[in-house]
N, C-alpha and C. Protein backbone atom coordinates (compact mmCIF):
# COMPACT_ATOMS: atom_id res chain seq x y z
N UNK A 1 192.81 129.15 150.48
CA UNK A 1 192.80 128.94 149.04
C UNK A 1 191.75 129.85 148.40
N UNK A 2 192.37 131.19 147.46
CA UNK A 2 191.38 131.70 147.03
C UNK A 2 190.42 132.32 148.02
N UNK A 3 190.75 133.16 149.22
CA UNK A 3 190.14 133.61 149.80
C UNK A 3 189.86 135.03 150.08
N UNK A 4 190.86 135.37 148.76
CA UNK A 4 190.20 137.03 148.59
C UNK A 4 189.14 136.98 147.24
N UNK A 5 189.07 136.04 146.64
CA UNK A 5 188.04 135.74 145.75
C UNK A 5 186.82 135.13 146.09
N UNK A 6 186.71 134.42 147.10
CA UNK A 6 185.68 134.27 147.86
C UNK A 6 184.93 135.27 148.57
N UNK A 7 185.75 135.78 149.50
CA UNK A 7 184.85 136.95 150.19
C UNK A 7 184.57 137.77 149.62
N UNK A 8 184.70 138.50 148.28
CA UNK A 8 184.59 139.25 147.25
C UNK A 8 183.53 139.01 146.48
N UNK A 9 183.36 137.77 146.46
CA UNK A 9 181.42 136.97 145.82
C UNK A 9 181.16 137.15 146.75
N UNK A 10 181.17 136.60 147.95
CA UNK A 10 180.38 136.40 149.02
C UNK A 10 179.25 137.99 148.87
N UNK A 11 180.18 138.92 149.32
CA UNK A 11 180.22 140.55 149.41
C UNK A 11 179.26 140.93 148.20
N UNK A 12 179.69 140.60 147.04
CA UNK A 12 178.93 141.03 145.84
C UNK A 12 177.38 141.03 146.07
N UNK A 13 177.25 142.85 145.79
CA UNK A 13 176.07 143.12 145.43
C UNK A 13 175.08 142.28 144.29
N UNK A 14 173.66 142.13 144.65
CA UNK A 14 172.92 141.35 143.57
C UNK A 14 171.98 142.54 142.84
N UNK A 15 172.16 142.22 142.01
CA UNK A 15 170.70 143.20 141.04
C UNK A 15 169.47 142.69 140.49
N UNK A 16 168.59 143.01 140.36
CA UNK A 16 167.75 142.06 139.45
C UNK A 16 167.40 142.92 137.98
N UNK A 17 167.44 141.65 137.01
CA UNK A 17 167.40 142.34 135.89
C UNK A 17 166.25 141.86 135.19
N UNK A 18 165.03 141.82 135.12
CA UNK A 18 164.14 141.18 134.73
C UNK A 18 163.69 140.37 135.96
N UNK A 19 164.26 138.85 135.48
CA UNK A 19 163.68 137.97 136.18
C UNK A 19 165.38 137.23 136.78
N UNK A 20 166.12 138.03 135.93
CA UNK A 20 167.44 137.11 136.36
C UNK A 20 168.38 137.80 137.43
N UNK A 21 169.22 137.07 138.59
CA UNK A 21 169.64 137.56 139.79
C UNK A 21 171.37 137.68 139.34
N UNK A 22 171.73 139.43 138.86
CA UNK A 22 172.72 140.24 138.27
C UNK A 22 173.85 139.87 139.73
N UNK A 23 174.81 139.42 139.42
CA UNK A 23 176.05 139.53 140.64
C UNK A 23 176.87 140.54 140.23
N UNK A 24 177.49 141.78 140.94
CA UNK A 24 178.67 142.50 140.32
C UNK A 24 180.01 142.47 140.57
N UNK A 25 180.57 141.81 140.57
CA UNK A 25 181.98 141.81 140.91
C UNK A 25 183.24 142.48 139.87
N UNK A 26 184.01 142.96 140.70
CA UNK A 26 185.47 143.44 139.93
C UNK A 26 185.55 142.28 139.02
N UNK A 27 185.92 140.73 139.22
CA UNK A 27 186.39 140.46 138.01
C UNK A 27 185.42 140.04 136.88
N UNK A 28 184.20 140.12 136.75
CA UNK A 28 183.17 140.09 135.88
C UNK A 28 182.86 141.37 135.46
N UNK A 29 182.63 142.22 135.82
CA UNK A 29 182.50 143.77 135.58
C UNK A 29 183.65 145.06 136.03
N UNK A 30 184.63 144.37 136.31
CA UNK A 30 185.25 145.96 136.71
C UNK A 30 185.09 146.58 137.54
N UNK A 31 183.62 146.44 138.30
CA UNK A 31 183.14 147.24 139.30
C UNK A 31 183.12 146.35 140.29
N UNK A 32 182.97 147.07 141.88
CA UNK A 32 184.28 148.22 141.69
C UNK A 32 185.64 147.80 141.54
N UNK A 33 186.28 148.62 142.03
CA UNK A 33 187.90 148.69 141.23
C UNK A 33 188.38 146.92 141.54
N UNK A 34 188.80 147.25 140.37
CA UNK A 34 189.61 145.63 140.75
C UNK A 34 191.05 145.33 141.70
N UNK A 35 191.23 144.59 143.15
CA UNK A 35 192.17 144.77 143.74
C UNK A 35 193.09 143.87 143.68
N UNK A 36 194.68 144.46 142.87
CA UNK A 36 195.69 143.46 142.19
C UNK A 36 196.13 142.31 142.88
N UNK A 37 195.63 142.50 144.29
CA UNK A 37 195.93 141.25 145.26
C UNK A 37 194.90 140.01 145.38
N UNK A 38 194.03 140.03 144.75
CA UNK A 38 192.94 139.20 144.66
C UNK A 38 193.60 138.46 142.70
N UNK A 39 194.00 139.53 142.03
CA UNK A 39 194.02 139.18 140.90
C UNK A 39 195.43 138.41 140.98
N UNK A 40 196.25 138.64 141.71
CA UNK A 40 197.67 138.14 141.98
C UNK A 40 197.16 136.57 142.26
N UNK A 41 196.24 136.62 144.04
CA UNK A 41 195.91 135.47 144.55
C UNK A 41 195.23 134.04 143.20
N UNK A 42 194.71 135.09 142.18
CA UNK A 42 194.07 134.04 140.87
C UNK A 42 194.81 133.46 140.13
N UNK A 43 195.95 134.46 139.91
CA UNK A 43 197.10 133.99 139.13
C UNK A 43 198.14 132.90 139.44
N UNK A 44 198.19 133.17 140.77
CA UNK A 44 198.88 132.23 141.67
C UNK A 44 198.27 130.42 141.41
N UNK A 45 196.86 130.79 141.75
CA UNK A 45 196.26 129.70 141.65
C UNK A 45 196.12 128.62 140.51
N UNK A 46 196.20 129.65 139.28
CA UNK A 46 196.14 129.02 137.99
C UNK A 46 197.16 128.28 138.21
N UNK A 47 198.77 128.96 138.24
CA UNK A 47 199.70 128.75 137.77
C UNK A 47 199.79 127.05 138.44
N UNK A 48 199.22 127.06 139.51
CA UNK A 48 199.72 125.39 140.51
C UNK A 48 198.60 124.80 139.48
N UNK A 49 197.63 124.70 138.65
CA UNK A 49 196.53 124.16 138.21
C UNK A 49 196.66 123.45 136.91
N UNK A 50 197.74 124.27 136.43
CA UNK A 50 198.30 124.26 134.80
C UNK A 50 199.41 123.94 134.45
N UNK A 51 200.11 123.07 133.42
CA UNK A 51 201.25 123.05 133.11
C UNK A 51 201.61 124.17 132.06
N UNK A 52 202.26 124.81 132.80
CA UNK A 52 202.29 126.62 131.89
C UNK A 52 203.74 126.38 130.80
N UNK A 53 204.45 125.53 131.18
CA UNK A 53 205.56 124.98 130.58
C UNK A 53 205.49 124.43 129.50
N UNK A 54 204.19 124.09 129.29
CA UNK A 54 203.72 123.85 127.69
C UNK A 54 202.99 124.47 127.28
N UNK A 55 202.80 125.61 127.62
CA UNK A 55 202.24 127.14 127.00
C UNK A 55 203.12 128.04 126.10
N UNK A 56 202.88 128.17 124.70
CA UNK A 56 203.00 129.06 123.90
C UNK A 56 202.26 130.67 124.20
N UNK A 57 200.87 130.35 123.79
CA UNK A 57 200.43 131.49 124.21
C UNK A 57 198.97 131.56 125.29
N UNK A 58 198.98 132.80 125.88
CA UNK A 58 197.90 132.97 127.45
C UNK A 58 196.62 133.47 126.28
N UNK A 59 195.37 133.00 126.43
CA UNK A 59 194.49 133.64 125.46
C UNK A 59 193.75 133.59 126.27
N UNK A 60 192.55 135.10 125.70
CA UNK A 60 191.68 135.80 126.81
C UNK A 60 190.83 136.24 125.71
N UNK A 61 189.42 136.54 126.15
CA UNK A 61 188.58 137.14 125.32
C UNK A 61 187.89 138.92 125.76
N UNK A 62 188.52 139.13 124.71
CA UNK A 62 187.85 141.35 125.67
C UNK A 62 186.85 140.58 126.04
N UNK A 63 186.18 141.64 127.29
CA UNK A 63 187.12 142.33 127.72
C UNK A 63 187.63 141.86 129.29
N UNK A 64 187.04 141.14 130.18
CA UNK A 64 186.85 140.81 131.44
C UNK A 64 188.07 140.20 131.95
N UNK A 65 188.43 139.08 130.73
CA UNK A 65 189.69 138.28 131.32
C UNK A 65 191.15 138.81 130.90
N UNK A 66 190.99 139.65 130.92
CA UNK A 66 192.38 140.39 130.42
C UNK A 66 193.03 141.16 131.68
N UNK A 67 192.25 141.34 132.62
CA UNK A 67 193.31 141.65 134.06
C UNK A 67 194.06 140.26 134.83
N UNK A 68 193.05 138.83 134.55
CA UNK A 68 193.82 137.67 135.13
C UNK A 68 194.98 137.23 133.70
N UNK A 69 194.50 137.54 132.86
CA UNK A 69 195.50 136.67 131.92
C UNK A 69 196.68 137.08 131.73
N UNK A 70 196.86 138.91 131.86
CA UNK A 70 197.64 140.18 131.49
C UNK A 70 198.14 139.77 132.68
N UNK A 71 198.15 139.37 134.24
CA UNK A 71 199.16 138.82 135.66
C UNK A 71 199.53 137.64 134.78
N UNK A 72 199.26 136.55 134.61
CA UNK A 72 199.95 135.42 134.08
C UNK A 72 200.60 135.65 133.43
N UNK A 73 200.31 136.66 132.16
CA UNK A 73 201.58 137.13 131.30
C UNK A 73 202.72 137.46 132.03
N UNK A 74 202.19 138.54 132.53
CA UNK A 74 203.40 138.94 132.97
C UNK A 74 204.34 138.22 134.34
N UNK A 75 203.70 137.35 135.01
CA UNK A 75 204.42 136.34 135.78
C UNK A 75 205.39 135.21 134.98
N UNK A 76 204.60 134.88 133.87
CA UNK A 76 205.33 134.35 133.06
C UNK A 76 206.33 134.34 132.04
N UNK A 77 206.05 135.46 131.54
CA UNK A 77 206.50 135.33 130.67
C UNK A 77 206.10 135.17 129.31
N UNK A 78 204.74 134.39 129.15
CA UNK A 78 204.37 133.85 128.20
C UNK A 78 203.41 135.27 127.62
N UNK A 79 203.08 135.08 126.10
CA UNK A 79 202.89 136.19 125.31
C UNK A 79 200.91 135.87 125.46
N UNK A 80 200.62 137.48 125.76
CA UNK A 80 199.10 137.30 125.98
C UNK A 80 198.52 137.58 124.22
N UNK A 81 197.32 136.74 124.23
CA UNK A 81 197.00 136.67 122.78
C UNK A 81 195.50 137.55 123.27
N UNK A 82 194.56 138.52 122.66
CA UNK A 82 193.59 138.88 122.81
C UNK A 82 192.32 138.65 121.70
N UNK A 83 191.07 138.08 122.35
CA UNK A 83 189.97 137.91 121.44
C UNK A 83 189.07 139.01 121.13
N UNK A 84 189.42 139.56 119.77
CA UNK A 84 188.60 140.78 119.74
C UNK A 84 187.55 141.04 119.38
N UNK A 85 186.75 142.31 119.69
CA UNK A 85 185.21 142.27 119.51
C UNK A 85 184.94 143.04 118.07
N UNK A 86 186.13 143.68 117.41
CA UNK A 86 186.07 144.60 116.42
C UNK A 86 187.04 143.87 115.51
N UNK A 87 187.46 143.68 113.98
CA UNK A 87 187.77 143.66 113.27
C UNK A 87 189.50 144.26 112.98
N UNK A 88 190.77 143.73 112.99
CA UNK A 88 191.63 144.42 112.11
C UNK A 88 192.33 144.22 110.99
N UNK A 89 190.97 143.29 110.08
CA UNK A 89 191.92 143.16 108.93
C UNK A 89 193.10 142.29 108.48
N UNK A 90 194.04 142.04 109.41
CA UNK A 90 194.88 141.27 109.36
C UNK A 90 194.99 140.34 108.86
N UNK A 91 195.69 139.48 107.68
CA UNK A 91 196.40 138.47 107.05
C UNK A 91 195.97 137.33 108.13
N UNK A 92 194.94 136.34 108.04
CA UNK A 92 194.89 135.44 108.63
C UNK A 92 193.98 135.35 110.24
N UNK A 93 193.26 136.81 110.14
CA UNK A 93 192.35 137.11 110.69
C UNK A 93 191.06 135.87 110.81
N UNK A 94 190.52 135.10 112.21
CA UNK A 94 189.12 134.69 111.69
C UNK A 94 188.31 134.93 112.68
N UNK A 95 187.46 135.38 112.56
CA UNK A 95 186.12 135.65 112.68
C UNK A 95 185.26 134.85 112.99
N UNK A 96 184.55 135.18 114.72
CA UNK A 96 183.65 133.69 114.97
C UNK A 96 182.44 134.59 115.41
N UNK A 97 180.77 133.78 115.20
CA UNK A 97 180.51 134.39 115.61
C UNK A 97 179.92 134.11 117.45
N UNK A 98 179.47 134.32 118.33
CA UNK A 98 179.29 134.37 119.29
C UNK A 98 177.93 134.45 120.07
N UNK A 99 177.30 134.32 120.78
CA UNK A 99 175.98 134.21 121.66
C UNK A 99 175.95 133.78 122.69
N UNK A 100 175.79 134.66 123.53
CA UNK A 100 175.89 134.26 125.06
C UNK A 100 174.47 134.30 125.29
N UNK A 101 173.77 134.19 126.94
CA UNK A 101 172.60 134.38 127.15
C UNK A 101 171.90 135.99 127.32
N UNK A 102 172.85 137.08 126.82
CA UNK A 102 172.07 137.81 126.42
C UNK A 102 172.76 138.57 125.60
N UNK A 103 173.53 138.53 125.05
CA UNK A 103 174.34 138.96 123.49
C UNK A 103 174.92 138.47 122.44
N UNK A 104 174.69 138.99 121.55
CA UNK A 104 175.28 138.07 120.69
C UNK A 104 176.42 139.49 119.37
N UNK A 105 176.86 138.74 118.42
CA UNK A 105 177.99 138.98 118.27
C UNK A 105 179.13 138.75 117.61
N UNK A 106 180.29 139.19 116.95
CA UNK A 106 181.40 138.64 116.30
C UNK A 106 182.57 138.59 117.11
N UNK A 107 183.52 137.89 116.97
CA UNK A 107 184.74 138.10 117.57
C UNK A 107 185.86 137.69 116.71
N UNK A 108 187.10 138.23 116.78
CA UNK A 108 188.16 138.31 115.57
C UNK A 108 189.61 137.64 116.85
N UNK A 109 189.98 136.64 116.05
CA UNK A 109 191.32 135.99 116.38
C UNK A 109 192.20 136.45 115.56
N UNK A 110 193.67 136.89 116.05
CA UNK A 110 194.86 137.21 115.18
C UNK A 110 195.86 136.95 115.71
N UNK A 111 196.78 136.35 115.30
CA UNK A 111 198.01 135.91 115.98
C UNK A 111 198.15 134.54 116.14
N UNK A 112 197.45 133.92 115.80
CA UNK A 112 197.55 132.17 116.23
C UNK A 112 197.96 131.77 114.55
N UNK A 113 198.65 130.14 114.68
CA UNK A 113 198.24 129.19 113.63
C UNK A 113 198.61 128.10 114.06
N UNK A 114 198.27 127.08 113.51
CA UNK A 114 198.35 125.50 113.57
C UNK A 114 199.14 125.44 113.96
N UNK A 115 199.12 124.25 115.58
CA UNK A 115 200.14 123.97 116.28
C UNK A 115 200.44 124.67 117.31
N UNK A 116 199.89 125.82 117.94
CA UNK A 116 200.18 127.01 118.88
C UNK A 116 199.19 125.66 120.04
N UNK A 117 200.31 126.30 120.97
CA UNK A 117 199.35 125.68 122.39
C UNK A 117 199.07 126.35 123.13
N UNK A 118 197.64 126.62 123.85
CA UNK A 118 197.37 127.96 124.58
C UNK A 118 196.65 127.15 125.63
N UNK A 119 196.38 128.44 126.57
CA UNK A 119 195.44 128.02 127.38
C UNK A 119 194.10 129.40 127.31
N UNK A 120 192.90 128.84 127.63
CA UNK A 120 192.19 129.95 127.44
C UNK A 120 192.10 130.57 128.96
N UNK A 121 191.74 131.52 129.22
CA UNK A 121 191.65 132.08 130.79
C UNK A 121 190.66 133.05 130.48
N UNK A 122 189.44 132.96 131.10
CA UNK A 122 188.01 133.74 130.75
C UNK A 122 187.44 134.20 132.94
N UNK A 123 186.98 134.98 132.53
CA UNK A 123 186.27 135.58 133.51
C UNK A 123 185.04 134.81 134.39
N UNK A 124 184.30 134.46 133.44
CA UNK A 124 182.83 133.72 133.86
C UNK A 124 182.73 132.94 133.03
N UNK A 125 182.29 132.04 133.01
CA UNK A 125 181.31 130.38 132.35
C UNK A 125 180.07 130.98 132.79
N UNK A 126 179.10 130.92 132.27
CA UNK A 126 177.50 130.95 132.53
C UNK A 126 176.87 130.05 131.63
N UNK A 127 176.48 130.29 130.42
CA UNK A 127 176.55 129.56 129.23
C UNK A 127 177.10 128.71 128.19
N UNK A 128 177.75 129.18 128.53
CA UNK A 128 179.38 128.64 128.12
C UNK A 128 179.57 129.07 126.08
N UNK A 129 178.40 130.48 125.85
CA UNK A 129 178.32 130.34 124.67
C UNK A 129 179.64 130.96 123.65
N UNK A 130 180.26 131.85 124.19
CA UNK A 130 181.48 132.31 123.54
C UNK A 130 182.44 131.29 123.42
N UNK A 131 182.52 130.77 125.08
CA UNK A 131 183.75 129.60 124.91
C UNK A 131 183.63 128.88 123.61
N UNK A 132 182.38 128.55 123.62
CA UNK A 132 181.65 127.41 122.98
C UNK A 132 182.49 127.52 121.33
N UNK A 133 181.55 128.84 121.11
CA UNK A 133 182.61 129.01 119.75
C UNK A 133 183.77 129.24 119.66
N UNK A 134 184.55 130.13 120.19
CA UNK A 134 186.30 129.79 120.84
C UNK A 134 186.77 128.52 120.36
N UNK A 135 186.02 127.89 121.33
CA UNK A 135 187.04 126.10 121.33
C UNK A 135 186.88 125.72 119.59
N UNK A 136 185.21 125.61 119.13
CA UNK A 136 185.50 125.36 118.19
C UNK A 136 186.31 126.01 116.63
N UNK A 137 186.21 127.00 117.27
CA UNK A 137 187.08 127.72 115.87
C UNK A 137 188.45 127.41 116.15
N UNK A 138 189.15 127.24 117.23
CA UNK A 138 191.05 127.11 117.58
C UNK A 138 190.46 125.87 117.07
N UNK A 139 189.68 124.74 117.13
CA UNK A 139 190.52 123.20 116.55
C UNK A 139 190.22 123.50 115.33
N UNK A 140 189.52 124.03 114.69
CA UNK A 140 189.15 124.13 113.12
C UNK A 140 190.42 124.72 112.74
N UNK A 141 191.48 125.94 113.53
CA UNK A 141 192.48 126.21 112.72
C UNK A 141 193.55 125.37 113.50
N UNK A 142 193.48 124.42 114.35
CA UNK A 142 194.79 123.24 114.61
C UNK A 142 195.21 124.14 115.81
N UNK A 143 194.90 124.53 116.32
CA UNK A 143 195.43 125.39 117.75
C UNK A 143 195.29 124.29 118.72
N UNK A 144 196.25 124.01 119.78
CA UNK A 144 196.04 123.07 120.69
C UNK A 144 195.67 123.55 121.88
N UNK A 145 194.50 123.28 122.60
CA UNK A 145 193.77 124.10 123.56
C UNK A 145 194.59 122.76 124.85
N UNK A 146 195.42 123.56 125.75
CA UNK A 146 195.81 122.69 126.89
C UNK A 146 195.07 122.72 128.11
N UNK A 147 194.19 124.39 128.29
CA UNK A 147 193.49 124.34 129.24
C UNK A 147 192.03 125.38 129.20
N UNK A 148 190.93 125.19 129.57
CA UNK A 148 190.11 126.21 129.77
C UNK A 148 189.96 126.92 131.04
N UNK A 149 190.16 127.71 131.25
CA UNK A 149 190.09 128.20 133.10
C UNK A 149 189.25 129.98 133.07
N UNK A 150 188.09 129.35 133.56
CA UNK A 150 187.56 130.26 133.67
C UNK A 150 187.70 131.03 135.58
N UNK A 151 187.82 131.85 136.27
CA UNK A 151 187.61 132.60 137.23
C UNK A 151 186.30 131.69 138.04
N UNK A 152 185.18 132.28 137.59
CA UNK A 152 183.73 132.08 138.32
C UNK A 152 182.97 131.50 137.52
N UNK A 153 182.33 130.44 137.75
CA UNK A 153 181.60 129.25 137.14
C UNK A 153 180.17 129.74 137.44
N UNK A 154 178.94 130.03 136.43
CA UNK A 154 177.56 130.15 137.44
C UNK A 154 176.89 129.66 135.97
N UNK A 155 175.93 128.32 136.66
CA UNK A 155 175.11 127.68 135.76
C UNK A 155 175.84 126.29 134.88
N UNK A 156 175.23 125.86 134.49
CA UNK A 156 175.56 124.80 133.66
C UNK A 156 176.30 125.28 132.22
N UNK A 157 176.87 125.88 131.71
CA UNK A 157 177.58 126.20 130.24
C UNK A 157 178.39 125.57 130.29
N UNK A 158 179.30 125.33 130.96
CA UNK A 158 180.52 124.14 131.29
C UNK A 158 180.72 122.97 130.58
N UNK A 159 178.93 122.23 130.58
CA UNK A 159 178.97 120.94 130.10
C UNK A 159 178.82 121.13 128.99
N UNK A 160 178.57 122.01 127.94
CA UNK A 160 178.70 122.16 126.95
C UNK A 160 179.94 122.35 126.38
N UNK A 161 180.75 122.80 126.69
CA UNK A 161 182.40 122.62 126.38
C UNK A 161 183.20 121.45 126.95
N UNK A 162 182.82 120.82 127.63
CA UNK A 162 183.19 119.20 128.12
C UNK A 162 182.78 118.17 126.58
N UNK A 163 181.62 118.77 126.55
CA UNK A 163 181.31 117.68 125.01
C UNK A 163 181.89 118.02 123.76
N UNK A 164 182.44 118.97 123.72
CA UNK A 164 183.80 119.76 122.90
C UNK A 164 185.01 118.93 123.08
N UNK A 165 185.24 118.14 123.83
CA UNK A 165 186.14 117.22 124.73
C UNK A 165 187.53 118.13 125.29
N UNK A 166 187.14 119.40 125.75
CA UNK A 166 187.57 120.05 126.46
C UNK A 166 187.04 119.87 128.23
N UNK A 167 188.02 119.52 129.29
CA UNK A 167 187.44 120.38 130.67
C UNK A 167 187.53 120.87 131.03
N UNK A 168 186.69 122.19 131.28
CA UNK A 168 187.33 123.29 131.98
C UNK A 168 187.73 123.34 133.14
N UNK A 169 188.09 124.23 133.79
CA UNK A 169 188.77 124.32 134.92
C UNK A 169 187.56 125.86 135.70
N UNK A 170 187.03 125.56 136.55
CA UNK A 170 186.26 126.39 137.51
C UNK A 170 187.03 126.90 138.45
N UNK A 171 187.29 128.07 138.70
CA UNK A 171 187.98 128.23 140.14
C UNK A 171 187.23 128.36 141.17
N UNK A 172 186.36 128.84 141.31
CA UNK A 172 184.95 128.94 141.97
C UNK A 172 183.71 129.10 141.29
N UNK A 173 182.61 127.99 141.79
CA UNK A 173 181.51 128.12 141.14
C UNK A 173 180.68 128.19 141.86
N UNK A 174 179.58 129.36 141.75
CA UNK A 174 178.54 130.07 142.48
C UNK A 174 177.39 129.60 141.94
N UNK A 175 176.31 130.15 143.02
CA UNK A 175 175.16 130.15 142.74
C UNK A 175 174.85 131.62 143.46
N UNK A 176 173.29 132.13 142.31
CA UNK A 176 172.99 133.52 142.94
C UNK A 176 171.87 133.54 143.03
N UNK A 177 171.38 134.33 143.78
CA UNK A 177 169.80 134.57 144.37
C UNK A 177 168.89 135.69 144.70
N UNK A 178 168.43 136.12 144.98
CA UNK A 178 168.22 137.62 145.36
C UNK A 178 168.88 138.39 146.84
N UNK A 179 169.09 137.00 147.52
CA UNK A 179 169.80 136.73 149.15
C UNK A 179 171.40 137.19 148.63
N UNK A 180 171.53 136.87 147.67
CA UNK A 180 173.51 137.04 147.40
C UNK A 180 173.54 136.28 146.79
N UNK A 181 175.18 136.16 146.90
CA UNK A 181 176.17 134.61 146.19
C UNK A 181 176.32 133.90 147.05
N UNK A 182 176.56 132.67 146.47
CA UNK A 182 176.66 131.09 147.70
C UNK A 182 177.72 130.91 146.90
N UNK A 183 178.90 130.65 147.19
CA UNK A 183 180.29 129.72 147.06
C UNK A 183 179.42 128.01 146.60
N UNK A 184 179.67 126.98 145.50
CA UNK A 184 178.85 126.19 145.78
C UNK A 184 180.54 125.44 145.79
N UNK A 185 181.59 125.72 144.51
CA UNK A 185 182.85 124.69 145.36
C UNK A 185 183.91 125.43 144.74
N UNK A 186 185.27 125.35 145.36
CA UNK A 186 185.75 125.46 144.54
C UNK A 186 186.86 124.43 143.68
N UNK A 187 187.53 124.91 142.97
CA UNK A 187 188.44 123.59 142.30
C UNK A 187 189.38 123.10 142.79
N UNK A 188 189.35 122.14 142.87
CA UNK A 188 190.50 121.32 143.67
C UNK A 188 190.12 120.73 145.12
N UNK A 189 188.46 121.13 145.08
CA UNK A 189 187.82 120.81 146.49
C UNK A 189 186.87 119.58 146.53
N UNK A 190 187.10 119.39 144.79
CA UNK A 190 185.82 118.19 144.44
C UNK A 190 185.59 116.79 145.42
């Protein structure tokens, strides 16, 4: 279960950036190349996790989760919606703003309205500060959030979108160190 995504943290190089212990992986950074059989194996996984059958639309936020969400699309069928970091203007455009633990930021929704049922599919939880605003801006415009599923879980941000009365969905959640990544569980292993 998920075992080309495992050995792939496991593997992941650590950096230090200050004081905080940097993990790099393909699906958090891109680097290195991302391999479609690991991203297949994620997609796979979602799909048993989720009722995709009551999915309107797959929503992702630039830029990270758009290689797992862009496989679900296209396994599915279902139409990928993208959260953008730039502005287009658009008739019904909104605008949230954003803060993670070390950026902060705007992001632009287009394509949704009241009544759309999505699921979100994100890269990493750390903070949980983008989600954070995400969730709350889709119920402010009546969007029905069916699932949160993030990839790689690291740190507590999670419980902050639980009190959103959203739960997310972890596929694996790590811990990092200067030693590496530790697998701490993954979902469906609780």
């Amino acid at each position: 279960m998920l075992e080309k995504l495992k050995t792939s943290l496991i593997n992941s190089p650590v950096i230090k950036r200050g004081e905080y212990n940097y993990f790099i992986h393909p699906i958090s950074d891109g680097v290195p190349s991302i391999d479609p059989h690991m991203v297949e194996e994620i997609a796979e996984y979602i799909l048993q996790i989720t009722d995709i059958k009551k999915v309107d639309t797959i929503l992702t936020i630039e830029a990270m989760g758009i290689p797992v969400a862009n496989a679900l699309s296209l396994k599915t069928g279902i139409p990928l919606t993208i959260i953008r970091k730039r502005p287009y203007f658009l008739e019904g455009e909104v605008e949230l703003s954003q803060s993670t633990g070390y950026s902060k930021g705007a992001l632009y929704i287009n394509g949704l309205k009241k009544g759309d049922r999505v699921i979100i599919v994100d890269d990493v939880i750390s903070t949980g500060g983008t989600l954070i605003s995400l969730v709350k801006a889709l119920k402010t415009m009546g969007v029905e959030i069916l699932d949160v599923i993030s990839v790689i879980g690291r740190g507590d941000g999670y419980l902050q979108i639980k009190e959103l009365g959203v739960e997310p969905k972890i596929l694996v959640t790590i811990d990092v160190s200067e030693k590496g990544v530790e697998i701490k569980n993954v979902f469906g292993n609780e």
